[in-house]
PDB file of N, CA and C in Angstrom:
ATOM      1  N   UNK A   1     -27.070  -6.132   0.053  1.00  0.00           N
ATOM      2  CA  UNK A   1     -26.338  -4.903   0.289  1.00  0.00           C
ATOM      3  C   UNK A   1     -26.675  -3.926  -0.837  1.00  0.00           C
ATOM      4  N   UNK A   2     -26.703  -2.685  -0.486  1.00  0.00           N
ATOM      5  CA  UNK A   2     -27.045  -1.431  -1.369  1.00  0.00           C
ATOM      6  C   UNK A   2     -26.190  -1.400  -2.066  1.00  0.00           C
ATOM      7  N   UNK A   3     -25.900  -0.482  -3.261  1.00  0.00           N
ATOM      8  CA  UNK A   3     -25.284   0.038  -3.988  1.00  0.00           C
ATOM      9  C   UNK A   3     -24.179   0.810  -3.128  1.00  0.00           C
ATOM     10  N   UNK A   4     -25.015   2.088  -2.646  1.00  0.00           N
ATOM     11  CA  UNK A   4     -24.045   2.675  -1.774  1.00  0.00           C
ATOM     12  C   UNK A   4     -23.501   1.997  -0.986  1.00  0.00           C
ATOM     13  N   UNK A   5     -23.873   1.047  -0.031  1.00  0.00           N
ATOM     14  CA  UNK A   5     -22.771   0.595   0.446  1.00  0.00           C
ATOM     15  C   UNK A   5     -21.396   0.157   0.265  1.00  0.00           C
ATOM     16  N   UNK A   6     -21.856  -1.092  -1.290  1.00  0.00           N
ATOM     17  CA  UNK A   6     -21.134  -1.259  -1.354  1.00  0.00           C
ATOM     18  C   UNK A   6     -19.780  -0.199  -1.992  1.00  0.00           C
ATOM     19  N   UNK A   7     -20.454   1.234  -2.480  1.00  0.00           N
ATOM     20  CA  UNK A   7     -19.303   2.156  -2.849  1.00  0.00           C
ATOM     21  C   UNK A   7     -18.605   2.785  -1.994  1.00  0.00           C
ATOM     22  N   UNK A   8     -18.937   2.481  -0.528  1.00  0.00           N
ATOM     23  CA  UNK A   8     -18.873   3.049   0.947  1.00  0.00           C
ATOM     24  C   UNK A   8     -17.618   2.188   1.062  1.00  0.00           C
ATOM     25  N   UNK A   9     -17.965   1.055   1.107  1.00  0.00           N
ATOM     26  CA  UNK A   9     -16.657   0.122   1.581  1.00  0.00           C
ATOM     27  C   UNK A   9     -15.542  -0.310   1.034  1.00  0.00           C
ATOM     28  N   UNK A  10     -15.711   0.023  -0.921  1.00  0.00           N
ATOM     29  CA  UNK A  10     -14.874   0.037  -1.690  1.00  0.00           C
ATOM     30  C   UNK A  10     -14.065   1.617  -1.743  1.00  0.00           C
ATOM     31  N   UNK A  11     -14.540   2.357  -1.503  1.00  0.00           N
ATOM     32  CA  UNK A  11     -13.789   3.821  -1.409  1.00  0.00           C
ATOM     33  C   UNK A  11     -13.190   3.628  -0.147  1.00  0.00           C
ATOM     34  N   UNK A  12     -13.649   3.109   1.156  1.00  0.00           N
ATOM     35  CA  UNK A  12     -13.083   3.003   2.317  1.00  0.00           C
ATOM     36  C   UNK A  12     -11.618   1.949   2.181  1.00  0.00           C
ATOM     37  N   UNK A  13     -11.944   0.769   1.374  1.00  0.00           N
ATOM     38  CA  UNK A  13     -11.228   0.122   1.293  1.00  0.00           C
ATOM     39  C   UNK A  13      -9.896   0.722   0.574  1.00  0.00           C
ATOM     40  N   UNK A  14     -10.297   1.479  -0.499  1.00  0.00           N
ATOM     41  CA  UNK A  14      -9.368   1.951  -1.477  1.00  0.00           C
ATOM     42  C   UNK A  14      -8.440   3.387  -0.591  1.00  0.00           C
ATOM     43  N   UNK A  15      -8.994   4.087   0.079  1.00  0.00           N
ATOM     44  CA  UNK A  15      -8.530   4.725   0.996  1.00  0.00           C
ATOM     45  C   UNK A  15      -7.149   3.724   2.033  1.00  0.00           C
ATOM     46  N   UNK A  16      -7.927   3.157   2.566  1.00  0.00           N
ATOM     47  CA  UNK A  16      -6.776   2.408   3.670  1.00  0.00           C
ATOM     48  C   UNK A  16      -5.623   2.149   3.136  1.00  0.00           C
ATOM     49  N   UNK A  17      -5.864   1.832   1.434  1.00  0.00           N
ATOM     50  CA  UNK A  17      -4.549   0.945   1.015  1.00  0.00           C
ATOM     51  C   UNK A  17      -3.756   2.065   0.528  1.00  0.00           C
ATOM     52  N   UNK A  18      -4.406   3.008  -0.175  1.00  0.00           N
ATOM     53  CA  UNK A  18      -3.473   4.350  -0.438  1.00  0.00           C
ATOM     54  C   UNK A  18      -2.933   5.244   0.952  1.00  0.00           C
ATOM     55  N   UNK A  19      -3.500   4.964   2.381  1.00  0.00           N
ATOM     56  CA  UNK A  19      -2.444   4.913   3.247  1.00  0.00           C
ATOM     57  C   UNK A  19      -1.383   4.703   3.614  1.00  0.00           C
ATOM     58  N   UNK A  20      -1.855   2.815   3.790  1.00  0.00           N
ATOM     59  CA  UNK A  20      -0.690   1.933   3.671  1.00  0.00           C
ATOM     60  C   UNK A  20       0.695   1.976   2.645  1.00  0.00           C
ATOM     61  N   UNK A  21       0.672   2.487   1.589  1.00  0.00           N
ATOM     62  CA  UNK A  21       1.264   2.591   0.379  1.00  0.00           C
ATOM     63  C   UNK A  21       2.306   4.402   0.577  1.00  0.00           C
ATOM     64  N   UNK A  22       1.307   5.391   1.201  1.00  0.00           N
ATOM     65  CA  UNK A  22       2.285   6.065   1.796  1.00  0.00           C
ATOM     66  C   UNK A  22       2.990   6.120   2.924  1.00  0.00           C
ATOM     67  N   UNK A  23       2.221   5.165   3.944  1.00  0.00           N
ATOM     68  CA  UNK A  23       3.245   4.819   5.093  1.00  0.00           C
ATOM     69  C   UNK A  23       4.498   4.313   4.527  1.00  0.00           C
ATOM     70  N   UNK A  24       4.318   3.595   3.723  1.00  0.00           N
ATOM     71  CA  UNK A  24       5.726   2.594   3.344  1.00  0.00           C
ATOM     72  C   UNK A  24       6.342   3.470   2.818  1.00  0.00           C
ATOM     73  N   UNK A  25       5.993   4.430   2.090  1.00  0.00           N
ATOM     74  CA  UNK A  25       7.180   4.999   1.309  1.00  0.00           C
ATOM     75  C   UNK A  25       8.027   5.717   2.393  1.00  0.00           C
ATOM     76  N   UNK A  26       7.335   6.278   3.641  1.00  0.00           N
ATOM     77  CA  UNK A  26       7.858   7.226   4.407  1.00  0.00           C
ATOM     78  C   UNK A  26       8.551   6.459   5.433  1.00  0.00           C
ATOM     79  N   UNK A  27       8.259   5.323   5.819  1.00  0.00           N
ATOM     80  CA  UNK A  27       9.105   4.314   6.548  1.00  0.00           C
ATOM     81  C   UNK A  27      10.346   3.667   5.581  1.00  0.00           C
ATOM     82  N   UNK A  28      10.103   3.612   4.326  1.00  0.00           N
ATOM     83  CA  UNK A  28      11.704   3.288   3.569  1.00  0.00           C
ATOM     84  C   UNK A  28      12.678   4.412   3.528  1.00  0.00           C
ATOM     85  N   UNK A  29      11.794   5.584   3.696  1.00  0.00           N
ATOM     86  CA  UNK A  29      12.679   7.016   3.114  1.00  0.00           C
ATOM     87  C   UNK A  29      13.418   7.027   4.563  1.00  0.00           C
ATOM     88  N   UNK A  30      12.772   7.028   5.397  1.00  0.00           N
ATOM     89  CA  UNK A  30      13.098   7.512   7.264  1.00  0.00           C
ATOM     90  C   UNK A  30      14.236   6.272   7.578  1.00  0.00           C
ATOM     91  N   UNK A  31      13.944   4.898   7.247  1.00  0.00           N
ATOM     92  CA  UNK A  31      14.354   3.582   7.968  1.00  0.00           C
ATOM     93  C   UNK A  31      16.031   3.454   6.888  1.00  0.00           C
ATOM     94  N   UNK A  32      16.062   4.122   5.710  1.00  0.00           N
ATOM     95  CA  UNK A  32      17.258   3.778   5.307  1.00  0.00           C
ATOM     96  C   UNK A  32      16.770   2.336   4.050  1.00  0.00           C
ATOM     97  N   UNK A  33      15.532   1.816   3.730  1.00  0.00           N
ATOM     98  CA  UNK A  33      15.013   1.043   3.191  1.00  0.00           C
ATOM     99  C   UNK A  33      14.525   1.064   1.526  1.00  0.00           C
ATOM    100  N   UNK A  34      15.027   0.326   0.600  1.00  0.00           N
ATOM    101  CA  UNK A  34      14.490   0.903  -0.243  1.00  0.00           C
ATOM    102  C   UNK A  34      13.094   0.621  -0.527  1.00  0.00           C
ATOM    103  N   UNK A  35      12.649   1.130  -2.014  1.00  0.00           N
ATOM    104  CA  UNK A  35      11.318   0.768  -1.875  1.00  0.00           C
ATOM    105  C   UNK A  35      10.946  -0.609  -2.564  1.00  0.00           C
ATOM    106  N   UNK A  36      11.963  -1.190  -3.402  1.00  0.00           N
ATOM    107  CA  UNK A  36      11.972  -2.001  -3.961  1.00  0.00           C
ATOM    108  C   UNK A  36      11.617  -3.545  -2.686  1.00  0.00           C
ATOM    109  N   UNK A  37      12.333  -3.167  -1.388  1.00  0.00           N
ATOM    110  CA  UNK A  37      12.357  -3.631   0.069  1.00  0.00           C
ATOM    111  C   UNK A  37      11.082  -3.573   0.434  1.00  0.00           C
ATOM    112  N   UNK A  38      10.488  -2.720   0.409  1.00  0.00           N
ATOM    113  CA  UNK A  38       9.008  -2.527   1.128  1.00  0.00           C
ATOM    114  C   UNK A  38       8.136  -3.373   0.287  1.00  0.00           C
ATOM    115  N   UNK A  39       8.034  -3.117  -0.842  1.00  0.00           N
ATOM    116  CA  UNK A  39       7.142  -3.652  -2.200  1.00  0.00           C
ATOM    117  C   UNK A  39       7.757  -5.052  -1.724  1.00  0.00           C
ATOM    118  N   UNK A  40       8.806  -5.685  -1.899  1.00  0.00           N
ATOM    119  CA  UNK A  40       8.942  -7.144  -1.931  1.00  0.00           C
ATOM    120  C   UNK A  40       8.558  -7.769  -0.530  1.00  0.00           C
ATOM    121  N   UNK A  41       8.336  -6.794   0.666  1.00  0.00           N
ATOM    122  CA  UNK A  41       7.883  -7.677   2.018  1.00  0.00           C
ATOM    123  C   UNK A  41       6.568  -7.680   1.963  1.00  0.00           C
ATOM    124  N   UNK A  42       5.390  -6.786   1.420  1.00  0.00           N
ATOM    125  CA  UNK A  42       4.013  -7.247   1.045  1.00  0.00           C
ATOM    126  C   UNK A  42       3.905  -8.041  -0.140  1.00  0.00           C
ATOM    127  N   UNK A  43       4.836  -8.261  -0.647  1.00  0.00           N
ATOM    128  CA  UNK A  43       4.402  -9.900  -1.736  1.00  0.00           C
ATOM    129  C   UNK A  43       5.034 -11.093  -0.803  1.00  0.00           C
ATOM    130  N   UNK A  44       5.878 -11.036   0.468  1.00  0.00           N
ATOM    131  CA  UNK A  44       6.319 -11.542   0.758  1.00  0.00           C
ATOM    132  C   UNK A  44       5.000 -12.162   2.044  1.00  0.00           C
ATOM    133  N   UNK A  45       4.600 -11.588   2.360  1.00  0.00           N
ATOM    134  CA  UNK A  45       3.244 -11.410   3.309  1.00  0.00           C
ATOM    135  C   UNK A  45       2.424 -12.318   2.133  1.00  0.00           C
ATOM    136  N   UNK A  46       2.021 -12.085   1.424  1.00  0.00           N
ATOM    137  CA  UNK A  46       0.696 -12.576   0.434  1.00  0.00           C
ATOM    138  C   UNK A  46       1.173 -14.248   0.069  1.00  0.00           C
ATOM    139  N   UNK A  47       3.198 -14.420  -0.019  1.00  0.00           N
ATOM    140  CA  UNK A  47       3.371 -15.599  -0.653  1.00  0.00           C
ATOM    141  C   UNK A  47       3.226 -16.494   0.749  1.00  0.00           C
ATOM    142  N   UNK A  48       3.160 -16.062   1.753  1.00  0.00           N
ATOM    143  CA  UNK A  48       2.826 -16.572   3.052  1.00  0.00           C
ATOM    144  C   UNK A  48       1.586 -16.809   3.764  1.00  0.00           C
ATOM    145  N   UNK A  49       0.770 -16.768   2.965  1.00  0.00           N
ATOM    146  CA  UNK A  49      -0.752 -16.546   3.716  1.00  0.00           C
ATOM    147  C   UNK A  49      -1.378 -18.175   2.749  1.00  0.00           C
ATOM    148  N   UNK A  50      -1.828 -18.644   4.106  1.00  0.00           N
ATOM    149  CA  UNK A  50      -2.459 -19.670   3.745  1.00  0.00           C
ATOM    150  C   UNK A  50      -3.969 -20.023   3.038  1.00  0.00           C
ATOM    151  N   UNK A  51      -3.628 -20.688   1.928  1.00  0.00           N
ATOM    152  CA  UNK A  51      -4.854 -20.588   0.592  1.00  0.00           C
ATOM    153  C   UNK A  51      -5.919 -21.199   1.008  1.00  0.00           C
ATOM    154  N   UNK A  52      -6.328 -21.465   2.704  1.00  0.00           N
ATOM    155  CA  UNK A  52      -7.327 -21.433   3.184  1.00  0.00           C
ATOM    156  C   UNK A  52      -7.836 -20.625   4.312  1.00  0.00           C
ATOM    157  N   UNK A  53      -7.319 -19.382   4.574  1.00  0.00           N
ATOM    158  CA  UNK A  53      -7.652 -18.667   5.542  1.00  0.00           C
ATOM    159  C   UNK A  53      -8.186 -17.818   4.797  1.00  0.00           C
ATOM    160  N   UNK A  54      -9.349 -17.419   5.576  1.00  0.00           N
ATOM    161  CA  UNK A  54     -10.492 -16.636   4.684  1.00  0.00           C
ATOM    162  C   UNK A  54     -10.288 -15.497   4.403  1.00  0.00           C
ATOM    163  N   UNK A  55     -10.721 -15.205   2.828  1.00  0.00           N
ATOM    164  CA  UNK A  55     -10.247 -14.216   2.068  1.00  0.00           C
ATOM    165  C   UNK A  55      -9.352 -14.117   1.533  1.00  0.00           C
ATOM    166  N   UNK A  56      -8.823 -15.226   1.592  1.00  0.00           N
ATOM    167  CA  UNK A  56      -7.347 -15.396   0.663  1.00  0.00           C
ATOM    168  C   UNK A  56      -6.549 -14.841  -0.062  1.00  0.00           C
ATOM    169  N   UNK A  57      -7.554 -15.150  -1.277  1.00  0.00           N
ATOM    170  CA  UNK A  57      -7.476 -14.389  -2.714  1.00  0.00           C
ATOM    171  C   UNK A  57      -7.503 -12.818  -2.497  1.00  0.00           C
ATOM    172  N   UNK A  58      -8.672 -12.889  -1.825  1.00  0.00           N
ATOM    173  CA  UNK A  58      -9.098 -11.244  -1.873  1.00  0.00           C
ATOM    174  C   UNK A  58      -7.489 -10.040  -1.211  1.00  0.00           C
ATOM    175  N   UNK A  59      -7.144 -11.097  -0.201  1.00  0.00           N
ATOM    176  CA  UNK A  59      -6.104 -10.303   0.525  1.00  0.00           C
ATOM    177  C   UNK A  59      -4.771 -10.109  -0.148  1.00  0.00           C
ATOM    178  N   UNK A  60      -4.629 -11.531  -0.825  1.00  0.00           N
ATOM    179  CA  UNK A  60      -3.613 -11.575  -1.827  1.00  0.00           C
ATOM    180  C   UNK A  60      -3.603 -10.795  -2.848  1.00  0.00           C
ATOM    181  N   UNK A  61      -4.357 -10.597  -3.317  1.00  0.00           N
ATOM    182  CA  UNK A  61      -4.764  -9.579  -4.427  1.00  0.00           C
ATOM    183  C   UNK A  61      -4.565  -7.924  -3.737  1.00  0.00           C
ATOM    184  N   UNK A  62      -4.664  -7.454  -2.384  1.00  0.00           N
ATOM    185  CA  UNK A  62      -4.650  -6.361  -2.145  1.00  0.00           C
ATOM    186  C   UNK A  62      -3.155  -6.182  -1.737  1.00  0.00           C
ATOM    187  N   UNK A  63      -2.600  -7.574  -1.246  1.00  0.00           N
ATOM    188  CA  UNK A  63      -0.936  -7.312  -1.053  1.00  0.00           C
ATOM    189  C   UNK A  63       0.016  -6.776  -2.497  1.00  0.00           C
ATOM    190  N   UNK A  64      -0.334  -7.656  -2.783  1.00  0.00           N
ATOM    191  CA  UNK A  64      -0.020  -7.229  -4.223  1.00  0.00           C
ATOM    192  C   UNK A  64      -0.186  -5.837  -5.127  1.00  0.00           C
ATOM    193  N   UNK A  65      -1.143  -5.851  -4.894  1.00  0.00           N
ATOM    194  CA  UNK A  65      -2.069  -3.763  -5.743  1.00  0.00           C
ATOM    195  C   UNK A  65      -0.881  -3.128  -4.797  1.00  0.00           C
ATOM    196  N   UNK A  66      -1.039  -3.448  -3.356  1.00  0.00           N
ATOM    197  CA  UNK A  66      -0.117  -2.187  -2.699  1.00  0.00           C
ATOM    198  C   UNK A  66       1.551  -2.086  -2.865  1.00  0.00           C
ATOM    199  N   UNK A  67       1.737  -3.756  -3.372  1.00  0.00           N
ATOM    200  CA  UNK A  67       3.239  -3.172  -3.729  1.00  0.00           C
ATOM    201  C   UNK A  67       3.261  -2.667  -4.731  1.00  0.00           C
ATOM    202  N   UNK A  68       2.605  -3.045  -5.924  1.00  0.00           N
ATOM    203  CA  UNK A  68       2.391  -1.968  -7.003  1.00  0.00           C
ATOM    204  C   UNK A  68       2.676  -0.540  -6.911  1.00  0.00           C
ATOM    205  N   UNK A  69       1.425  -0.428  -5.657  1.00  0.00           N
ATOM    206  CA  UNK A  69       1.321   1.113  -5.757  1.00  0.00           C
ATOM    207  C   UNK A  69       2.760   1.849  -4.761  1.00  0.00           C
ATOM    208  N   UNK A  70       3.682   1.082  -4.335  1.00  0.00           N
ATOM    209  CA  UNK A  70       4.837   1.488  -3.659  1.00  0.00           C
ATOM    210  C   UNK A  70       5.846   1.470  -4.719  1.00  0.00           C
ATOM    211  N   UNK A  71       5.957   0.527  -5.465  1.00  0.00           N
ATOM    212  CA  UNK A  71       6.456   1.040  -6.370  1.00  0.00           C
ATOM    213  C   UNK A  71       6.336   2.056  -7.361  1.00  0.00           C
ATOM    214  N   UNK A  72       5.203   2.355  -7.740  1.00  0.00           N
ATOM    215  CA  UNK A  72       4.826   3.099  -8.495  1.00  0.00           C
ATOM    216  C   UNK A  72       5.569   4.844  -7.704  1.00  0.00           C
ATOM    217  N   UNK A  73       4.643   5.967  -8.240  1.00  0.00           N
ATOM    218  CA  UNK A  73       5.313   7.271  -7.905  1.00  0.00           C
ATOM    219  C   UNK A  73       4.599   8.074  -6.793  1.00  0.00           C
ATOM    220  N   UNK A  74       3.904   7.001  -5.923  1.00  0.00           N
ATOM    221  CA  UNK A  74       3.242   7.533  -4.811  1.00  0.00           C
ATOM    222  C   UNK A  74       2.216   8.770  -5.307  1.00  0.00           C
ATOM    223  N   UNK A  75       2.264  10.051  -4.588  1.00  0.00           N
ATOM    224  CA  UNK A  75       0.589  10.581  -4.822  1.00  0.00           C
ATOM    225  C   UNK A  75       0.825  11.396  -6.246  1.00  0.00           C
ATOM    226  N   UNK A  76       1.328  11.632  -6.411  1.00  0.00           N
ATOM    227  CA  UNK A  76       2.158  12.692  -7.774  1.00  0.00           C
ATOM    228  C   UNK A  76       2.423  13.954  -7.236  1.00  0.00           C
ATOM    229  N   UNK A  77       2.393  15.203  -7.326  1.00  0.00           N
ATOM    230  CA  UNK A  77       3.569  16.313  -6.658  1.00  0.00           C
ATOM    231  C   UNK A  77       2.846  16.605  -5.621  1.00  0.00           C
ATOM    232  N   UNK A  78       2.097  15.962  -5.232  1.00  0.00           N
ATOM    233  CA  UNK A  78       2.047  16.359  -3.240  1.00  0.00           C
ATOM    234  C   UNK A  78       3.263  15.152  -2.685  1.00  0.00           C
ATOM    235  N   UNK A  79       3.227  14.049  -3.111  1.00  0.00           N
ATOM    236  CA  UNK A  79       4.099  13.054  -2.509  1.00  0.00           C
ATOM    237  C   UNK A  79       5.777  13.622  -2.885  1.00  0.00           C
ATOM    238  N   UNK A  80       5.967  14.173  -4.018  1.00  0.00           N
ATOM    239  CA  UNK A  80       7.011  14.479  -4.288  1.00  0.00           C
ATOM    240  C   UNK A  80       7.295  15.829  -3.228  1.00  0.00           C
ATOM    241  N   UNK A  81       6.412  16.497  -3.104  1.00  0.00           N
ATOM    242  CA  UNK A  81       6.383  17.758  -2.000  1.00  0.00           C
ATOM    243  C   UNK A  81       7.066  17.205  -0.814  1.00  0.00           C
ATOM    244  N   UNK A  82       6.451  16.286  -0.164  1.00  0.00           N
ATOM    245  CA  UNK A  82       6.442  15.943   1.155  1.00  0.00           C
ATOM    246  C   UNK A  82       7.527  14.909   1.256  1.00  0.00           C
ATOM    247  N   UNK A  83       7.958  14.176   0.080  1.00  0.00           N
ATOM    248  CA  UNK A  83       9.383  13.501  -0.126  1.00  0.00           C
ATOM    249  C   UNK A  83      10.274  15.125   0.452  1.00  0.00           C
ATOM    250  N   UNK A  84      10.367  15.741  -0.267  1.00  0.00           N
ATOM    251  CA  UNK A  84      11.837  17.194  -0.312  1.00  0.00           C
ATOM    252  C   UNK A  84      11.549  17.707   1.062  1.00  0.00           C
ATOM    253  N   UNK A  85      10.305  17.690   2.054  1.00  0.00           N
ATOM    254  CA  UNK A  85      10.020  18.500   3.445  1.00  0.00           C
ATOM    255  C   UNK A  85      10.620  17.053   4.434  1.00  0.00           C
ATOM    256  N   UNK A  86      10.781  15.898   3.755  1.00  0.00           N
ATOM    257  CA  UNK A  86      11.475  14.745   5.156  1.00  0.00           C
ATOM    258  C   UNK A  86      12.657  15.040   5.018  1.00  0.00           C
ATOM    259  N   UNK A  87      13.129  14.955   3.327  1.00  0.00           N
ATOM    260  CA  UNK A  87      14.721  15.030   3.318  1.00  0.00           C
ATOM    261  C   UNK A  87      15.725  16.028   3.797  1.00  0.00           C
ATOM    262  N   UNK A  88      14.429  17.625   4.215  1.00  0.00           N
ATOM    263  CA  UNK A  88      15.295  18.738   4.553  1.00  0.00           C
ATOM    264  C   UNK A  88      15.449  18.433   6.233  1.00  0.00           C
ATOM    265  N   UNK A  89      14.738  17.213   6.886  1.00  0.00           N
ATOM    266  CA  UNK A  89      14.828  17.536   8.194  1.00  0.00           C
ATOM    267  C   UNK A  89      15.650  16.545   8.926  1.00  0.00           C
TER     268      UNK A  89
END
């Protein structure tokens, strides 16, 4: 595999999960959920995945980064933007 590729599929990859990471925030904000809730059901996913189904590690490791990043402060003042435009509606 190329170089580029592989920066193709790691930016792609890194994309999806900074999706995933704002879906959740906007499904805890909407659902009544906190985020502490969201973050603990993708470690809860990862402590459930069997240490022989392929990719294991790799997946476990990305369950994990994304509760991180749900916990963390989401995008910085665009996320805070678009937090104050759900809460007015």
């Amino acid at each position: 595999m190329e170089k580029e590729q592989i920066e193709a599929i790691t930016g792609w990859t890194a994309g999806i999960q900074a999706c995933i990471t704002h879906l959740a925030h906007v499904v805890a904000h909407k659902s009544g959920a906190t985020i502490e809730e969201m973050a603990a059901s993708f470690e809860a996913t990862a402590a459930t995945l069997e240490p022989q189904a392929r990719n294991a590690v790799v997946i476990k490791a990305v369950l994990h980064q994304t509760a991180a990043g749900i916990r963390g402060n989401g995008a910085g003042p665009e996320w805070t933007a678009l937090m104050e435009r759900l809460r007015q509606k």
